[in-house]
Protein backbone atom coordinates (compact mmCIF):
# COMPACT_ATOMS: atom_id res chain seq x y z
CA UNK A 1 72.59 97.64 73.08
CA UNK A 2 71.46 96.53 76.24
CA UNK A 3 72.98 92.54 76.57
CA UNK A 4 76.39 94.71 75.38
CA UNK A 5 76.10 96.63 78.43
CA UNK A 6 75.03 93.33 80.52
CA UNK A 7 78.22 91.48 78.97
CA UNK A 8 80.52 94.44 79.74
CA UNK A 9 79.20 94.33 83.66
CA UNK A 10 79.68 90.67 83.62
CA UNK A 11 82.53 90.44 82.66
CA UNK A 12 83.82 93.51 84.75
CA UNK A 13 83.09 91.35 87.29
CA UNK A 14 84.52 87.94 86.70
CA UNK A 15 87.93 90.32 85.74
CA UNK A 16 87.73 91.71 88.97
CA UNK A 17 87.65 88.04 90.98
CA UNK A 18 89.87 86.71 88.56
CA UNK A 19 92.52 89.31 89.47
CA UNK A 20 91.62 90.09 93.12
CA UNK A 21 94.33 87.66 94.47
CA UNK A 22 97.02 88.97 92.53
CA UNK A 23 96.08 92.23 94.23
CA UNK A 24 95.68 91.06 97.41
CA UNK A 25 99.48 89.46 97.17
CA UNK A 26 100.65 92.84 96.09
CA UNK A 27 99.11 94.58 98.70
CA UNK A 28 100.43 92.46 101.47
CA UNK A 29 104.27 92.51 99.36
CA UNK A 30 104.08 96.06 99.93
CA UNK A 31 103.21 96.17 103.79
CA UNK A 32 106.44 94.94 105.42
CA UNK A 33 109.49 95.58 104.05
CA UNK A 34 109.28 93.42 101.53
CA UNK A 35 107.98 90.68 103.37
CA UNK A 36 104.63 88.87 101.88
CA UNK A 37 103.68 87.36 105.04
CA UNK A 38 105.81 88.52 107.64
CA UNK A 39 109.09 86.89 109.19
CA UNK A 40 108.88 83.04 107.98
CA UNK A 41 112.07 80.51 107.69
CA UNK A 42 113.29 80.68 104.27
CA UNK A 43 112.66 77.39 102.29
CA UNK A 44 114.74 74.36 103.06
CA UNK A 45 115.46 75.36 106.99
CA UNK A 46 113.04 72.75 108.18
CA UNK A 47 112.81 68.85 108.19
CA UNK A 48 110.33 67.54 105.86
CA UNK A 49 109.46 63.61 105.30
CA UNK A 50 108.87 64.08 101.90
CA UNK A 51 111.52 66.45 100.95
CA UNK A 52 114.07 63.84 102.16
CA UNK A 53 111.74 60.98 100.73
CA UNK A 54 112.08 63.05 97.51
CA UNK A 55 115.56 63.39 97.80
CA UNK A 56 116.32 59.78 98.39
CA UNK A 57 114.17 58.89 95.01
CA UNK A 58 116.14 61.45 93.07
CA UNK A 59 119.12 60.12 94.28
CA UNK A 60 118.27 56.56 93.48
CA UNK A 61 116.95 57.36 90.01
CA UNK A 62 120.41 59.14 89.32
CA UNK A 63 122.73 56.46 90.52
CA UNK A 64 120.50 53.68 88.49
CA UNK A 65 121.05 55.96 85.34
CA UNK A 66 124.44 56.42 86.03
CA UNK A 67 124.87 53.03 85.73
CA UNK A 68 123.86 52.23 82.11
């Protein structure tokens, strides 16, 4: 009966670090208004290099599809 109780602890435990992020994300969700991480830009607003590198190989990719 004991290693039940052991493995019951255990894995108490590795439930508890599996799901402590989630619970930290909810936590902070709920602090602002809404607002995870306080004011940030919203995705997109800023120049990236690879975002336009990525866009530029989409691009390419379509029109060489287009093609055939």
């Amino acid at each position: 009966m004991g290693g039940v109780v052991e493995l019951f602890v255990i894995m108490l435990i590795v439930a508890g670090a599996a799901f402590a992020p989630l619970g930290y994300f909810i936590y902070k969700f709920t602090q602002k208004n809404a607002e995870p991480f306080g004011d940030i830009e919203p995705h997109g607003d800023s120049p990236s290099v690879v975002n336009d590198f990525a866009e530029k190989a989409i691009g390419f990719i379509k029109a060489k599809l287009s093609k055939k």
